[in-house]
Protein backbone atom coordinates (compact mmCIF):
# COMPACT_ATOMS: atom_id res chain seq x y z
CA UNK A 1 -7.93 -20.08 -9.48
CA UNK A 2 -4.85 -21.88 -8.71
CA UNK A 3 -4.38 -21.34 -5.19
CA UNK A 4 -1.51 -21.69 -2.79
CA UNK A 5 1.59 -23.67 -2.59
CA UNK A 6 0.80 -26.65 0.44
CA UNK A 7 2.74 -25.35 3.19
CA UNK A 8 5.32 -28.34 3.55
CA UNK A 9 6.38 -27.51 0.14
CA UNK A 10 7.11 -23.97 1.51
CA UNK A 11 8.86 -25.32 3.78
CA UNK A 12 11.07 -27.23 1.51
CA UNK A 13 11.63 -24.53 -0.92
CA UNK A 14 13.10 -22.32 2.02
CA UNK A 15 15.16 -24.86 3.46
CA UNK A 16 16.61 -25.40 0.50
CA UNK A 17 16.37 -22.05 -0.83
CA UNK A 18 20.43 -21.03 -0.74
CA UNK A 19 21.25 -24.21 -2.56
CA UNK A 20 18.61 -23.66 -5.15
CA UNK A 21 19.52 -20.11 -6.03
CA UNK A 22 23.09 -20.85 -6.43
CA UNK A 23 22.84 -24.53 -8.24
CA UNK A 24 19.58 -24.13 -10.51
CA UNK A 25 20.32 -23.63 -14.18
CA UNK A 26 17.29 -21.83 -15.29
CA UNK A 27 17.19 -21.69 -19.40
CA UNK A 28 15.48 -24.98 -19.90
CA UNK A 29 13.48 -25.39 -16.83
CA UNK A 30 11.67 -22.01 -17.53
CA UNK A 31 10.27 -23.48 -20.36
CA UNK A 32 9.18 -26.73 -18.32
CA UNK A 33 7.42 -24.41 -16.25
CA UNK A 34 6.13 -22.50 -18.62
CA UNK A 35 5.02 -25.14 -20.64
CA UNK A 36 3.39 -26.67 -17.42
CA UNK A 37 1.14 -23.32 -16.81
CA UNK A 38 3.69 -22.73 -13.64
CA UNK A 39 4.41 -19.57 -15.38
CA UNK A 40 3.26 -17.43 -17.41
CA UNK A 41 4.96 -15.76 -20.36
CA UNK A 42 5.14 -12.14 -18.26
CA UNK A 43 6.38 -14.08 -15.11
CA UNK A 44 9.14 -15.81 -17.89
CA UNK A 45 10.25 -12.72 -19.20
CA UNK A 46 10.44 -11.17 -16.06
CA UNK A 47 12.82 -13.46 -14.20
CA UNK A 48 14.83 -13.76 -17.73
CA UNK A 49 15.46 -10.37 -17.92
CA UNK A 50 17.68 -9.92 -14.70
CA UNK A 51 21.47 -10.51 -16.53
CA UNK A 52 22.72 -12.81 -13.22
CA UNK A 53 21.93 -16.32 -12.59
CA UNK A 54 21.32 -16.12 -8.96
CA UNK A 55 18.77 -12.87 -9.43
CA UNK A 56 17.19 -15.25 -12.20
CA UNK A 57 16.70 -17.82 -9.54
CA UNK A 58 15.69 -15.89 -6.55
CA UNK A 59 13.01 -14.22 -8.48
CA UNK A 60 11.77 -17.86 -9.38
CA UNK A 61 11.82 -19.12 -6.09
CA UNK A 62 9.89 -16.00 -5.26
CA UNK A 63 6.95 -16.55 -7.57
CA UNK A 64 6.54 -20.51 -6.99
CA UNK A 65 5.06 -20.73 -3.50
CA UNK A 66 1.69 -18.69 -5.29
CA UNK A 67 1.59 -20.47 -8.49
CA UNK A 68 -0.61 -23.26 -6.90
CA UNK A 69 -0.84 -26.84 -5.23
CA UNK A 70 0.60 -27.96 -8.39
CA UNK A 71 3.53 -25.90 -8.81
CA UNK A 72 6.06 -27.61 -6.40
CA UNK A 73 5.44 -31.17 -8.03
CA UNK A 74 5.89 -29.41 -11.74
CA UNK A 75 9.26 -27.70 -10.62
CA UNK A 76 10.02 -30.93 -9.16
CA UNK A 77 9.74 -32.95 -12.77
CA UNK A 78 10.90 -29.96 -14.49
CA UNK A 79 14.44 -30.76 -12.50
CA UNK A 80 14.13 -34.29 -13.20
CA UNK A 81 13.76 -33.18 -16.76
CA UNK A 82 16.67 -31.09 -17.07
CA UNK A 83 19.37 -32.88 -15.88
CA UNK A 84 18.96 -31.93 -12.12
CA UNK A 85 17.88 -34.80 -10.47
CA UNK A 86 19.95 -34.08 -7.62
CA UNK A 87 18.10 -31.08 -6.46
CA UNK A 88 14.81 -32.57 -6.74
CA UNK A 89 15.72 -35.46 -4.79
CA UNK A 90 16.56 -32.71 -1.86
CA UNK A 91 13.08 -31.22 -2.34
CA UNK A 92 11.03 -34.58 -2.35
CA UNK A 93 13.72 -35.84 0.72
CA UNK A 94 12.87 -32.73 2.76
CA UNK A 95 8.95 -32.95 1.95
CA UNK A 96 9.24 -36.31 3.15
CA UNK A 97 10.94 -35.89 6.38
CA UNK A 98 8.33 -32.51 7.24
CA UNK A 99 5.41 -34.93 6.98
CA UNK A 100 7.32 -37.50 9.48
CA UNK A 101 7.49 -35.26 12.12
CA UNK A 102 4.20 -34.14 11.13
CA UNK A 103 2.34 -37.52 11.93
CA UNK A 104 4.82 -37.54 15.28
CA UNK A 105 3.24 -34.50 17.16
CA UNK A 106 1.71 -35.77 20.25
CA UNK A 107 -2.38 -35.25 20.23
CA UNK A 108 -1.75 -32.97 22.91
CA UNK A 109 -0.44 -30.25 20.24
CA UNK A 110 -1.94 -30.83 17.35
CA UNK A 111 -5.03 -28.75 17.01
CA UNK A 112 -8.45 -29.63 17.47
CA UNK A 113 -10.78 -28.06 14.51
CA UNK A 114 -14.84 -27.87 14.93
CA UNK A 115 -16.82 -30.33 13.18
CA UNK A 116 -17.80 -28.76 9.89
CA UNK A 117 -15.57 -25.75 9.91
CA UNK A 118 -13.18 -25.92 6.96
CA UNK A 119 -9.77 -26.49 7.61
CA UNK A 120 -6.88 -25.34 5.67
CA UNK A 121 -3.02 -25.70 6.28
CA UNK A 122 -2.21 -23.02 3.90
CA UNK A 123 -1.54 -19.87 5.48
CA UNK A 124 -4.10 -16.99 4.67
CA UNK A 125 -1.80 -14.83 2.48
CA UNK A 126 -1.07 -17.82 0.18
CA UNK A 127 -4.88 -19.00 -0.29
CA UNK A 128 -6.89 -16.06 -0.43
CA UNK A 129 -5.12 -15.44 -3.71
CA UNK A 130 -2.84 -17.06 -6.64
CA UNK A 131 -2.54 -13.78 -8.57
CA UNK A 132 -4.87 -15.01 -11.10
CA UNK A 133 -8.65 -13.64 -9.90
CA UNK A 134 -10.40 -12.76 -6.98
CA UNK A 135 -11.30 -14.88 -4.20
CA UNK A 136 -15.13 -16.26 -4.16
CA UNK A 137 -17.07 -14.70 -1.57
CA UNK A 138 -20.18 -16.30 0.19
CA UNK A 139 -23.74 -14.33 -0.18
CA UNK A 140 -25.08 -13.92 3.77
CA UNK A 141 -28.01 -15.59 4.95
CA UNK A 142 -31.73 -13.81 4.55
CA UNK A 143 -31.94 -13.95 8.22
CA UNK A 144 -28.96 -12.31 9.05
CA UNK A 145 -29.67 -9.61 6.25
CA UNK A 146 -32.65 -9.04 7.78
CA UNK A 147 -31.85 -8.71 11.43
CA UNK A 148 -28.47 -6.18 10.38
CA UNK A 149 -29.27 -4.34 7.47
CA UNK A 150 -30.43 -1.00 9.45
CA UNK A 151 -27.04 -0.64 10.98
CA UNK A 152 -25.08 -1.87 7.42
CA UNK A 153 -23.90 1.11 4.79
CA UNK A 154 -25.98 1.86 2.11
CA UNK A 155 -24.35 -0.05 -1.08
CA UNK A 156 -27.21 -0.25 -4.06
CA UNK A 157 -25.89 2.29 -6.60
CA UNK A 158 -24.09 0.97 -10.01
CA UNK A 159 -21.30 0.64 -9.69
CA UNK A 160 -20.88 0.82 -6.12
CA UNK A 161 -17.82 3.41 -5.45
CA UNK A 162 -15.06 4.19 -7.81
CA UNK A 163 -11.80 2.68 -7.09
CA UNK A 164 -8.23 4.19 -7.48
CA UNK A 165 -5.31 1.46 -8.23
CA UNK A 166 -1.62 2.84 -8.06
CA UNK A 167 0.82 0.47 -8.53
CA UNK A 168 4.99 1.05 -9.16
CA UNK A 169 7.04 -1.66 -10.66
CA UNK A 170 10.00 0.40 -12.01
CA UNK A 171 11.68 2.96 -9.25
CA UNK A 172 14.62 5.20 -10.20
CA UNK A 173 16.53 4.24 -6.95
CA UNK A 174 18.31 0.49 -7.72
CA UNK A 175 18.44 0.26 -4.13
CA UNK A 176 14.13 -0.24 -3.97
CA UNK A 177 14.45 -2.58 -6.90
CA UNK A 178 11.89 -3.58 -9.11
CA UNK A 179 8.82 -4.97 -7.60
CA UNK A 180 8.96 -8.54 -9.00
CA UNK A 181 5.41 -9.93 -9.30
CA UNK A 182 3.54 -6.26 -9.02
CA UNK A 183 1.85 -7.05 -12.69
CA UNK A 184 -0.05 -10.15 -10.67
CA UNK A 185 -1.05 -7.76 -7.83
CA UNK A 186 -2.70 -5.23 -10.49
CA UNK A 187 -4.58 -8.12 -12.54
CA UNK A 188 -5.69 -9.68 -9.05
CA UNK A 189 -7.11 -6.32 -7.37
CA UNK A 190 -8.72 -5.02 -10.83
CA UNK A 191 -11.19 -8.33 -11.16
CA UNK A 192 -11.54 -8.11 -7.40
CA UNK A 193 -12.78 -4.76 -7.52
CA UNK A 194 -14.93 -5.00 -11.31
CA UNK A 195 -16.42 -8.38 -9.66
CA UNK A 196 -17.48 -6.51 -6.96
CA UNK A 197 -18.72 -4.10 -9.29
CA UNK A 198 -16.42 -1.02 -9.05
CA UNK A 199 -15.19 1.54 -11.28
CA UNK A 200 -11.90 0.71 -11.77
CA UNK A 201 -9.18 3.88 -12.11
CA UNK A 202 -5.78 2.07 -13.01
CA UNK A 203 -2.58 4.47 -12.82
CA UNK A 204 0.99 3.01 -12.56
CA UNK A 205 4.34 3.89 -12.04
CA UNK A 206 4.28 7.24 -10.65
CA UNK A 207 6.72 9.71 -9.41
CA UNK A 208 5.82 10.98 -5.02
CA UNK A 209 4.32 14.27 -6.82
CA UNK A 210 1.83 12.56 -9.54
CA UNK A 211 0.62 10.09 -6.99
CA UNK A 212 -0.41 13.42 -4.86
CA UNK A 213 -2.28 14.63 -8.08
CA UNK A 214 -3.66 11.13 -8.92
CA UNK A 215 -5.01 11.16 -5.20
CA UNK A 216 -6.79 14.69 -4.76
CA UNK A 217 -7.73 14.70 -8.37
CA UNK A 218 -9.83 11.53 -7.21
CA UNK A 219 -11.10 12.56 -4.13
CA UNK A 220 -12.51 15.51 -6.29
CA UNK A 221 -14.27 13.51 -8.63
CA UNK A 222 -17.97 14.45 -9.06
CA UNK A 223 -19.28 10.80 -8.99
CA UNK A 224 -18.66 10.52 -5.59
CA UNK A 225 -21.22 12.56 -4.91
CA UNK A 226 -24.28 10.00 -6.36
CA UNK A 227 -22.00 6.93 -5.69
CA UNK A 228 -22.28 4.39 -2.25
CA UNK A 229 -18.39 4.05 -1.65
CA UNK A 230 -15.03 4.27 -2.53
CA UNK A 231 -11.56 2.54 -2.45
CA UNK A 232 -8.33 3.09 -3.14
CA UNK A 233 -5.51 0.72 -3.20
CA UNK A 234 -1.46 1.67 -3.61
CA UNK A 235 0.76 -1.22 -4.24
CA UNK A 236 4.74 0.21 -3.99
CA UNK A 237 7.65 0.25 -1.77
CA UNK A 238 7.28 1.95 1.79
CA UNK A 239 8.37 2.93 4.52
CA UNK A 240 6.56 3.29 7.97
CA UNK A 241 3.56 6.02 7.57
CA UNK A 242 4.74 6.67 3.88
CA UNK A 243 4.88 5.24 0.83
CA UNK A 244 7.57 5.44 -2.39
CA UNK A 245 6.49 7.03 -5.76
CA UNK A 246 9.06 5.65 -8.21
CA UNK A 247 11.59 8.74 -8.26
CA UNK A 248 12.35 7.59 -4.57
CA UNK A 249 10.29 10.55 -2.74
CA UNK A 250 7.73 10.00 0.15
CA UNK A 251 4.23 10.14 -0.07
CA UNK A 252 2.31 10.98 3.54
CA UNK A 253 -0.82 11.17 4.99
CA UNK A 254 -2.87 9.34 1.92
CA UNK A 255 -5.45 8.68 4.31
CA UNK A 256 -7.03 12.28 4.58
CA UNK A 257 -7.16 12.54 1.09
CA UNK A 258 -11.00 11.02 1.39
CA UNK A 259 -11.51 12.63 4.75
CA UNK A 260 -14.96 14.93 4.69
CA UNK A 261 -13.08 18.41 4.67
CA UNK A 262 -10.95 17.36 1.48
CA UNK A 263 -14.08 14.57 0.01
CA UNK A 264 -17.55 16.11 1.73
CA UNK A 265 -19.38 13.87 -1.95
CA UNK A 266 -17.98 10.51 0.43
CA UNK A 267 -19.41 12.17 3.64
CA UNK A 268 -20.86 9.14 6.27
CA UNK A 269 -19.82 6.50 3.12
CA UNK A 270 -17.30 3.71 3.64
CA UNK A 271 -14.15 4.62 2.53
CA UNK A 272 -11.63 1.40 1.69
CA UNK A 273 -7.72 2.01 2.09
CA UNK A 274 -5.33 -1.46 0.90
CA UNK A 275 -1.75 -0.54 1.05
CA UNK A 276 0.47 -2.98 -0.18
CA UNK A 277 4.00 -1.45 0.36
CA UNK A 278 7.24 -3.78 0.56
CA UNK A 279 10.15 -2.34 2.89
C-alpha cells in the first residue's frame, strides 16, 4: 500500500498549485511518473484525455497527494528531468521553509503524544487509503472479546452480508463533471469489502431511476435472510440529503431502503451506509 503524501508536501503542492497548473508541460513528465509507479496507466489516460493543458494539470495535481510518501520526490525529479527545473526548485524551496517554521513552534504548541501511541502527521483521509487496497485492521484482544461479545452483532455466516457498490464516473450534465479518480475508489472499496469477506455487487454509472431499482432490487434479495449483515456504498456527485445518478436527477431517502418494513430478512442486523458524494 502506498500510503499518503507527507503533509508538508501538501502543503507545497497547494501553495504552489496556480503556478503549477498553468506552467507544467505534462507530455513527458507523465511518462516519468508513470514510469516511476506515480501513476498508473488508467490514472495516465485519464488526465491525457481532457483536450486543455490546465484540466491536464489540475487533474494531476489532484491525484498526487494519494499516490504515496514517494510521489512528491518522483514529481520533483520528473521536473528536473524534463526541462523544468525551475518549478521544482519552488517545490523543494517551499518544503524547506514549512519545516523551518516547523522546528520554530514554541514547546508550548506543539503537541504532546502518549508514550507508545503511534503518531502520524498525515491527515486521516490521506493514510487510511492510497487507492490501491484496503487498510490493515488489528484482530482485538481475547480478553476484550470475551468481556463484549454478548452485547456485539452476530457476524459468523460466509460471507458475512452482501454488499452493494454504485459508483458514477460519467454524468450527462458537464456542469457535475467527470469524477476524476472514481476507478481508485471502486478498486479500494471492492478488496475492502472481499477482505472482509463480503459479497461484492458492483453496478456503475447509473441514471437517478436505475440506482432506485439497483437499491430495492437489493434490499429484496433472498440472502439476506440467512446472511449476518449488509452494506451498501454509493460513490457520485451530491447534494445535501440526495445524491446524483448520472442523467443529473436526485436520488432521496437511500437510507430506508434497508429499513425493516422495506428489508424485514436484515431485521435487528447491522446495516452499513458509506456515501461518498462530491458537491
Amino acid at each position: 500500500m502506498l500510503g499518503g503524501m507527507k503533509k508538508r508536501h501538501i502543503d507545497a503542492l497547494t501553495k504552489l498549485r496556480v503556478s503549477l497548473a498553468k506552467e507544467l508541460v505534462p507530455d513527458e513528465l507523465l511518462e516519468h511518473l508513470l514510469a516511476d509507479g506515480v501513476l498508473t496507466p488508467i490514472m495516465k489516460e485519464t488526465i491525457e484525455s481532457n483536450n486543455r493543458r490546465f484540466k491536464q494539470n489540475t487533474t494531476l495535481l489532484d491525484l498526487l497527494p494519494s499516490r504515496g510518501p514517494l510521489a512528491f520526490s518522483f514529481f520533483c525529479a520528473a521536473l528536473q528531468n524534463t526541462g523544468q527545473q525551475h518549478l521544482a526548485r519552488q517545490l523543494e524551496a517551499l518544503v524547506k521553509t514549512g519545516e523551518s517554521k516547523e522546528t520554530q513552534l514554541p514547546l508550548s504548541v506543539q503537541e504532546t503524544v502518549p508514550r507508545g501511541r503511534p503518531y502520524s502527521l498525515e491527515s486521516f483521509e490521506m493514510s487510511i487509503d492510497d487507492g490501491d487496497g484496503p487498510v490493515s485492521v488489528s484482530h482485538t484482544s481475547v480478553n476484550f472479546y470475551l468481556s463484549h461479545h454478548n452485547q456485539a452483532y452476530k457476524m459468523s455466516t460466509i460471507p458475512r452480508g452482501l454488499a452493494l457498490i454504485i459508483s458514477n464516473i460519467q454524468f450527462s450534465d458537464p456542469e457535475l463533471g467527470h469524477r476524476y479518480g472514481g476507478e481508485v475508489d471502486e478498486a479500494s472499496l471492492k478488496n475492502l469489502f472481499a477482505n472482509f469477506n463480503y459479497k461484492v455487487i458492483f453496478r456503475s454509472d447509473l441514471t437517478a431511476q436505475k440506482m432506485m431499482s439497483e437499491l430495492v432490487h437489493f434490499s429484496s434479495l433472498p440472502e439476506h435472510a440467512h446472511l449476518d449483515s449488509a452494506i451498501i456504498a454509493v460513490l457520485s456527485h451530491g447534494v445535501d440529503g440526495a445524491i446524483y445518478g448520472t442523467d443529473s436527477q436526485l436520488v432521496k431517502d437511500i437510507f430506508v431502503i434497508l429499513d425493516n418494513a422495506h428489508c424485514p430478512q436484515l431485521q435487528n442486523k447491522p446495516k452499513m451506509f458509506f456515501i461518498q458524494a462530491c458537491r
